[in-house]
C-alpha atoms as a PDB file:
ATOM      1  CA  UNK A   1     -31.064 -36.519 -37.543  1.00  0.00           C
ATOM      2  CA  UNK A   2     -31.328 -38.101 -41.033  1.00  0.00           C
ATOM      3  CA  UNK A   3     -34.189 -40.555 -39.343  1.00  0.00           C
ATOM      4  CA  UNK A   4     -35.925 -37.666 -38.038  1.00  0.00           C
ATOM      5  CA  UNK A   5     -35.535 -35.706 -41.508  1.00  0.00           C
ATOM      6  CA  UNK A   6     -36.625 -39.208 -43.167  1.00  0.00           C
ATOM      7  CA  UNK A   7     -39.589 -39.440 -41.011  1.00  0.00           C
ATOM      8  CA  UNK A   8     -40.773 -35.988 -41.677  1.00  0.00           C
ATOM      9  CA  UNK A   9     -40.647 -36.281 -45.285  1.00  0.00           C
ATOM     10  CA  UNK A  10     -43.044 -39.062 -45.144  1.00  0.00           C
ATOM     11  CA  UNK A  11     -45.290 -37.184 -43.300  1.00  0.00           C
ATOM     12  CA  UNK A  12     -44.719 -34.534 -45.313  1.00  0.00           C
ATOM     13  CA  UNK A  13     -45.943 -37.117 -47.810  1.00  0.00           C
ATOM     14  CA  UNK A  14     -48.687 -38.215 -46.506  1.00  0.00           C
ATOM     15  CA  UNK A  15     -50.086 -34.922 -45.299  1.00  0.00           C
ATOM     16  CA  UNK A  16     -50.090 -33.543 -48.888  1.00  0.00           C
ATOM     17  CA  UNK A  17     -51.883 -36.432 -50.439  1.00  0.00           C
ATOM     18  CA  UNK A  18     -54.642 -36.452 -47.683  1.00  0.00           C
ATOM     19  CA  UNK A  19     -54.979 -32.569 -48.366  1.00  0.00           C
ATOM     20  CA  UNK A  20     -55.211 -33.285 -52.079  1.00  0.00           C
ATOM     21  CA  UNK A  21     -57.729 -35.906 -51.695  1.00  0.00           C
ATOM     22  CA  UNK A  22     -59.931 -33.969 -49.226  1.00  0.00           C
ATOM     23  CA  UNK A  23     -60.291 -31.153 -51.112  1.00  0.00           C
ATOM     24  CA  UNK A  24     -61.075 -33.122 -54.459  1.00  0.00           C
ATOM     25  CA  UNK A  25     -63.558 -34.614 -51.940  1.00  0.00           C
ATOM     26  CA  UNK A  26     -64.963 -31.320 -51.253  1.00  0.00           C
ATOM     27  CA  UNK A  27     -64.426 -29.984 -54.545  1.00  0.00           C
ATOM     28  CA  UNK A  28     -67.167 -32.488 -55.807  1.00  0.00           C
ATOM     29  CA  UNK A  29     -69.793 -32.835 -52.849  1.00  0.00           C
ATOM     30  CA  UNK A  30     -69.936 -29.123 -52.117  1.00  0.00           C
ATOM     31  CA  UNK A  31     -71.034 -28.584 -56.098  1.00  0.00           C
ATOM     32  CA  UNK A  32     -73.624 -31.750 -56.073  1.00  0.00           C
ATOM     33  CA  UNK A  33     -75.154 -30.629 -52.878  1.00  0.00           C
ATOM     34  CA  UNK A  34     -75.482 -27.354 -54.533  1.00  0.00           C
ATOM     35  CA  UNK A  35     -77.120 -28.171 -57.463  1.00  0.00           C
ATOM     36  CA  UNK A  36     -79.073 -31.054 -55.981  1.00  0.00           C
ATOM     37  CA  UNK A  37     -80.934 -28.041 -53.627  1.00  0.00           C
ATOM     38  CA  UNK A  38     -81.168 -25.562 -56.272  1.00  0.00           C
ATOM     39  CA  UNK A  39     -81.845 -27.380 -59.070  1.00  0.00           C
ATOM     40  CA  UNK A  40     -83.653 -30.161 -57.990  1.00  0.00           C
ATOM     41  CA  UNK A  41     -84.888 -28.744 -54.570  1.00  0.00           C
ATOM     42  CA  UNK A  42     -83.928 -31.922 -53.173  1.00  0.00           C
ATOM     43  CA  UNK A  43     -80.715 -31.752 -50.603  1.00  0.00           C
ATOM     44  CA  UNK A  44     -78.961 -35.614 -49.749  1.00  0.00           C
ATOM     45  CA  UNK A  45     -78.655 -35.738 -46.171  1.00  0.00           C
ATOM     46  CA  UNK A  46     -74.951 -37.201 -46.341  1.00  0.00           C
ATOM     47  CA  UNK A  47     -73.345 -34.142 -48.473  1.00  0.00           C
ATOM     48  CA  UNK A  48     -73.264 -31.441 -45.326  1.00  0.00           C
ATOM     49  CA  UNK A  49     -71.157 -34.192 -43.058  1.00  0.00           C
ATOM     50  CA  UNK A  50     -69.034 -35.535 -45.633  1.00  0.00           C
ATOM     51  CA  UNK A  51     -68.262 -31.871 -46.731  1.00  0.00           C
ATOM     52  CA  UNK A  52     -67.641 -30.766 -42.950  1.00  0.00           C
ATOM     53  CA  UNK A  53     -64.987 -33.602 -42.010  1.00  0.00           C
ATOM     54  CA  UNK A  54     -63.648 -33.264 -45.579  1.00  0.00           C
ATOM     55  CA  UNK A  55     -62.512 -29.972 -44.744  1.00  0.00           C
ATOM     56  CA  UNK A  56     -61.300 -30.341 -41.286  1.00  0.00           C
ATOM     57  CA  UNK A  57     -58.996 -33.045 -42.217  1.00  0.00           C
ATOM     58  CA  UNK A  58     -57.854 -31.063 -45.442  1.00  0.00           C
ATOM     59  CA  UNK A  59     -57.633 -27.974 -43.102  1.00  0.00           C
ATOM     60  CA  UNK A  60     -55.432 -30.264 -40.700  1.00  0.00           C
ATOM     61  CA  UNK A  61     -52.888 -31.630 -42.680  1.00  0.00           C
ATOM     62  CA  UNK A  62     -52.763 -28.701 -44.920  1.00  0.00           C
ATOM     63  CA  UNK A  63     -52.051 -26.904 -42.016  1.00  0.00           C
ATOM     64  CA  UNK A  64     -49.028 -29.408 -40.907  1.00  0.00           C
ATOM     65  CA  UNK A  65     -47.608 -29.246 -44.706  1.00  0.00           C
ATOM     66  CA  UNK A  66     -47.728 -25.521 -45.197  1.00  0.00           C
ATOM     67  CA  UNK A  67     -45.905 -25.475 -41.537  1.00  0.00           C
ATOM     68  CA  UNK A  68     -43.244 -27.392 -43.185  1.00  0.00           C
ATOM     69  CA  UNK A  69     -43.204 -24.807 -46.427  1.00  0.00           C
ATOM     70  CA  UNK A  70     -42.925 -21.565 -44.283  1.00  0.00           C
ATOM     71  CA  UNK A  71     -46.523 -20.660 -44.577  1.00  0.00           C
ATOM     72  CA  UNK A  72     -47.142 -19.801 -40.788  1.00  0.00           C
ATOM     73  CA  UNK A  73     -47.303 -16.091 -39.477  1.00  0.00           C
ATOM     74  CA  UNK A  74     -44.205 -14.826 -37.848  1.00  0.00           C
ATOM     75  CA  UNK A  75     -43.029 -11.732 -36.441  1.00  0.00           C
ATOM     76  CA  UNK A  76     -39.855 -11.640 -37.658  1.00  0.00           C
ATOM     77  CA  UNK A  77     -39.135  -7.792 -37.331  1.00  0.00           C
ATOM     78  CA  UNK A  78     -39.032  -8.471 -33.830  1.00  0.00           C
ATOM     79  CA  UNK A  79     -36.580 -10.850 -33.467  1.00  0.00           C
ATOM     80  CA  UNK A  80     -34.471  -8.756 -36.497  1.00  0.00           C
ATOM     81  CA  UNK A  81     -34.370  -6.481 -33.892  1.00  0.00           C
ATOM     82  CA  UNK A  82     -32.664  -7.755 -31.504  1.00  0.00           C
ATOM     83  CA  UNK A  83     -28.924  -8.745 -30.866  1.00  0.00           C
ATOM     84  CA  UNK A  84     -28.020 -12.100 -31.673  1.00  0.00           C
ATOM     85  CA  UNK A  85     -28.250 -13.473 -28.275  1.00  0.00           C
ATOM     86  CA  UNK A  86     -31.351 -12.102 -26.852  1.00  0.00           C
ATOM     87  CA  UNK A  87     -32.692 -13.272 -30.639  1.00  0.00           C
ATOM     88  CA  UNK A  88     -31.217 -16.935 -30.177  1.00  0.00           C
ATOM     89  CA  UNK A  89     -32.827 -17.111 -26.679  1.00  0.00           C
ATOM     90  CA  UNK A  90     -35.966 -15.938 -28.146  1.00  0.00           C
ATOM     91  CA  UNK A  91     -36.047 -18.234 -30.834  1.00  0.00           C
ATOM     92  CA  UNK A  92     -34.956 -21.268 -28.162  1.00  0.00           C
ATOM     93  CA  UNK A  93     -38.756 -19.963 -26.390  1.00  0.00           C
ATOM     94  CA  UNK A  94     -40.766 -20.114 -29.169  1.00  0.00           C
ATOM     95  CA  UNK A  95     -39.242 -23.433 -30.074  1.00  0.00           C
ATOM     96  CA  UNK A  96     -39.818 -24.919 -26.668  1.00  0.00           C
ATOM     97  CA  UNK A  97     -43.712 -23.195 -27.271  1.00  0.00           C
ATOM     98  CA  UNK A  98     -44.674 -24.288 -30.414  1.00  0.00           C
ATOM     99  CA  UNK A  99     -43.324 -27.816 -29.082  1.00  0.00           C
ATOM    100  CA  UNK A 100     -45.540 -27.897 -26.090  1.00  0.00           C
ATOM    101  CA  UNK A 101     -48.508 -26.681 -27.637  1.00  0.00           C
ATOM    102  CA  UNK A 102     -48.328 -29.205 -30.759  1.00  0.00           C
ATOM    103  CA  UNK A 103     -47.817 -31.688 -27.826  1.00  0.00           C
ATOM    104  CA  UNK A 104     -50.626 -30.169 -25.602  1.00  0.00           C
ATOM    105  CA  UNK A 105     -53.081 -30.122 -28.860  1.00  0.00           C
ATOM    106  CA  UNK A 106     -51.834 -33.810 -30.193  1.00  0.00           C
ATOM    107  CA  UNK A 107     -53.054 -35.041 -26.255  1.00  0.00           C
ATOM    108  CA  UNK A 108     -56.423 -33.379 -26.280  1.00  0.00           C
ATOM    109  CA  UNK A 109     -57.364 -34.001 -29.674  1.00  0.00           C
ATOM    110  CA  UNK A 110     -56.145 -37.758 -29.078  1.00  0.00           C
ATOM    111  CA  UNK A 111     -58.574 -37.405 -25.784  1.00  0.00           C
ATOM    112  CA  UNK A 112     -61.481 -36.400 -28.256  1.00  0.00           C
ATOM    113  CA  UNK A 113     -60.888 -39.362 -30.809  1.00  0.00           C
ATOM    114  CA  UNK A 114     -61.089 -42.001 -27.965  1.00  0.00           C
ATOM    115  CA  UNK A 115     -63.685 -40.102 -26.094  1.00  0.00           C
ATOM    116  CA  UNK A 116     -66.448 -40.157 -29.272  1.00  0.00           C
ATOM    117  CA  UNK A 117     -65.031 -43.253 -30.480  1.00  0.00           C
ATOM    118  CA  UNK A 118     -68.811 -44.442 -29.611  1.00  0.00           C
ATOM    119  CA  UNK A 119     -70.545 -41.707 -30.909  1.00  0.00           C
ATOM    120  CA  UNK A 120     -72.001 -41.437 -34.566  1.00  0.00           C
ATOM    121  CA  UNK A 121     -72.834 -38.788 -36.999  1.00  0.00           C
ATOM    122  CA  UNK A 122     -76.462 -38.106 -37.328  1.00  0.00           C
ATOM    123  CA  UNK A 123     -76.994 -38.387 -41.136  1.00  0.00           C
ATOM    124  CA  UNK A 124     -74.141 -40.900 -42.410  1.00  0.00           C
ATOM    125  CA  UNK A 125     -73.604 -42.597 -39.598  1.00  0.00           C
ATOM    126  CA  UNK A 126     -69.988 -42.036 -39.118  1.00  0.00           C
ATOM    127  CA  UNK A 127     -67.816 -42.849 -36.142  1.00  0.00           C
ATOM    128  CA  UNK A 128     -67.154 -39.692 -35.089  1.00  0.00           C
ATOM    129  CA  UNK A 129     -63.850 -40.253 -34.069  1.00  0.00           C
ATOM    130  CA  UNK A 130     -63.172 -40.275 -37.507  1.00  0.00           C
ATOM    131  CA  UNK A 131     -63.324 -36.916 -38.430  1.00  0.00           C
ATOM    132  CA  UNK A 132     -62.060 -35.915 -34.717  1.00  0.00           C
ATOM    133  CA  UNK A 133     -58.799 -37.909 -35.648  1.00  0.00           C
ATOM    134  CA  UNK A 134     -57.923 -35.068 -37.745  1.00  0.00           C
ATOM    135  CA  UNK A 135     -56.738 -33.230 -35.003  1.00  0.00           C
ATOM    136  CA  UNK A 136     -53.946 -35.492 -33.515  1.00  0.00           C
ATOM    137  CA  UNK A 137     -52.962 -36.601 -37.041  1.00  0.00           C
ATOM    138  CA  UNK A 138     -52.353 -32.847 -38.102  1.00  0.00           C
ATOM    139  CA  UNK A 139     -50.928 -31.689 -34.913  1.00  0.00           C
ATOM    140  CA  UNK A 140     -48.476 -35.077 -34.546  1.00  0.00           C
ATOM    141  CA  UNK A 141     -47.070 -33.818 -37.915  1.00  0.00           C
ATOM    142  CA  UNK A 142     -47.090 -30.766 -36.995  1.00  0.00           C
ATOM    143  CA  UNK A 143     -44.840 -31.207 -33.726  1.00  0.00           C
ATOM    144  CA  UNK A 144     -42.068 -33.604 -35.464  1.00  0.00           C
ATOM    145  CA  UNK A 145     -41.702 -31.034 -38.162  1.00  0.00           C
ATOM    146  CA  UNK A 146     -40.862 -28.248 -35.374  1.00  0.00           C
ATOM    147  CA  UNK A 147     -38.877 -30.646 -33.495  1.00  0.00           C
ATOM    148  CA  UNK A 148     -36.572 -31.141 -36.568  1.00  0.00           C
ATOM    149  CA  UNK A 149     -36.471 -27.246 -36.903  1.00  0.00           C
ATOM    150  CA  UNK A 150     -35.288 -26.977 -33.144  1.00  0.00           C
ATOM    151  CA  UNK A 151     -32.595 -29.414 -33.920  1.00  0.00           C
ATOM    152  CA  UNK A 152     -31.351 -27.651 -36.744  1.00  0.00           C
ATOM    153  CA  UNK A 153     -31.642 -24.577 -34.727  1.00  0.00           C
ATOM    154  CA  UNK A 154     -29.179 -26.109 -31.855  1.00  0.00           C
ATOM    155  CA  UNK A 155     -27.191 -27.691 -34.187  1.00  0.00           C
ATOM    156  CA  UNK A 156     -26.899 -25.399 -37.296  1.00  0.00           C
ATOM    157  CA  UNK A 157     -24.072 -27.820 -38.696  1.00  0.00           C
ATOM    158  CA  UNK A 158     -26.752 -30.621 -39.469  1.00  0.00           C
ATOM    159  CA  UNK A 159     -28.406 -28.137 -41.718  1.00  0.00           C
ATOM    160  CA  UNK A 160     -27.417 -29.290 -45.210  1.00  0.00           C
ATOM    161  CA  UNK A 161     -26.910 -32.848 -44.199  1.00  0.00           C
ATOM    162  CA  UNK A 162     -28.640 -35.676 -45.961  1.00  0.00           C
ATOM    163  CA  UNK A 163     -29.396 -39.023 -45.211  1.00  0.00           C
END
């Protein structure tokens, strides 16, 4: 468990730093393309792409962070609702969910990297499979942060264990 919980933390790492930098990305193209159309009525033909693929990868591993801070929607009430044991087996389902969809989304959005690996961006140039890797980065986060959650939620003891 402590490898797992090690593991996640650098992800956790990484995922904020990428989110950081690709919104200080955005946070200074969006403004220059901006003024460059409204104030110079000239537009660069790289700003719309790098913007774009700046904010799917900051959406991405934003996404996988605030997953790891509680920021995803739940229905709580629902589970409150129920007895323990119908709750617990309704937790164990939306474990076993969440798993295979990260899983299921981490495959196809691998698929999509390789598959436009030859493929280029029309104004910069980019490999596309750049700004498609976004998707199997966030979501392979994503899934080893649940999986950690799961364990925790079979084994409640390794809770407040460290490394």
């Amino acid at each position: 468990m402590w490898a797992l919980r090690g593991f996640n933390e650098f992800l956790v790492k990484i995922g904020s730093w990428g989110t950081i930098l690709f919104l200080a990305v955005m946070a200074v193209v969006i403004p220059y393309e901006v003024v460059g159309r409204y104030v110079f009525q000239k537009m660069s033909i790289w700003s719309g792409e790098v913007s774009t693929y700046s904010l799917a990868w900051a959406s991405m591993l934003g996404s996988a962070v605030g997953l790891k801070k509680g920021y995803q929607v739940s229905m709580t009430s629902v589970v409150d609702s129920l007895p323990p044991a119908p709750a617990r087996v309704l937790k164990w389902g939306a474990y076993l969910f969440t798993l295979f969809f990260f899983g299921a989304m981490f495959h196809y959005g691998l698929y999509q990297t390789i598959y436009n690996a030859k493929q280029t961006s029309p104004a910069i140039g980019l490999v596309m499979s750049i700004p498609y890797a976004s998707l199997p980065a966030g979501f392979f986060i994503m899934f080893f942060l649940t999986l950690e959650e799961f364990w925790v939620f079979l084994r409640p003891e390794e809770k407040g264990k460290g490394r």
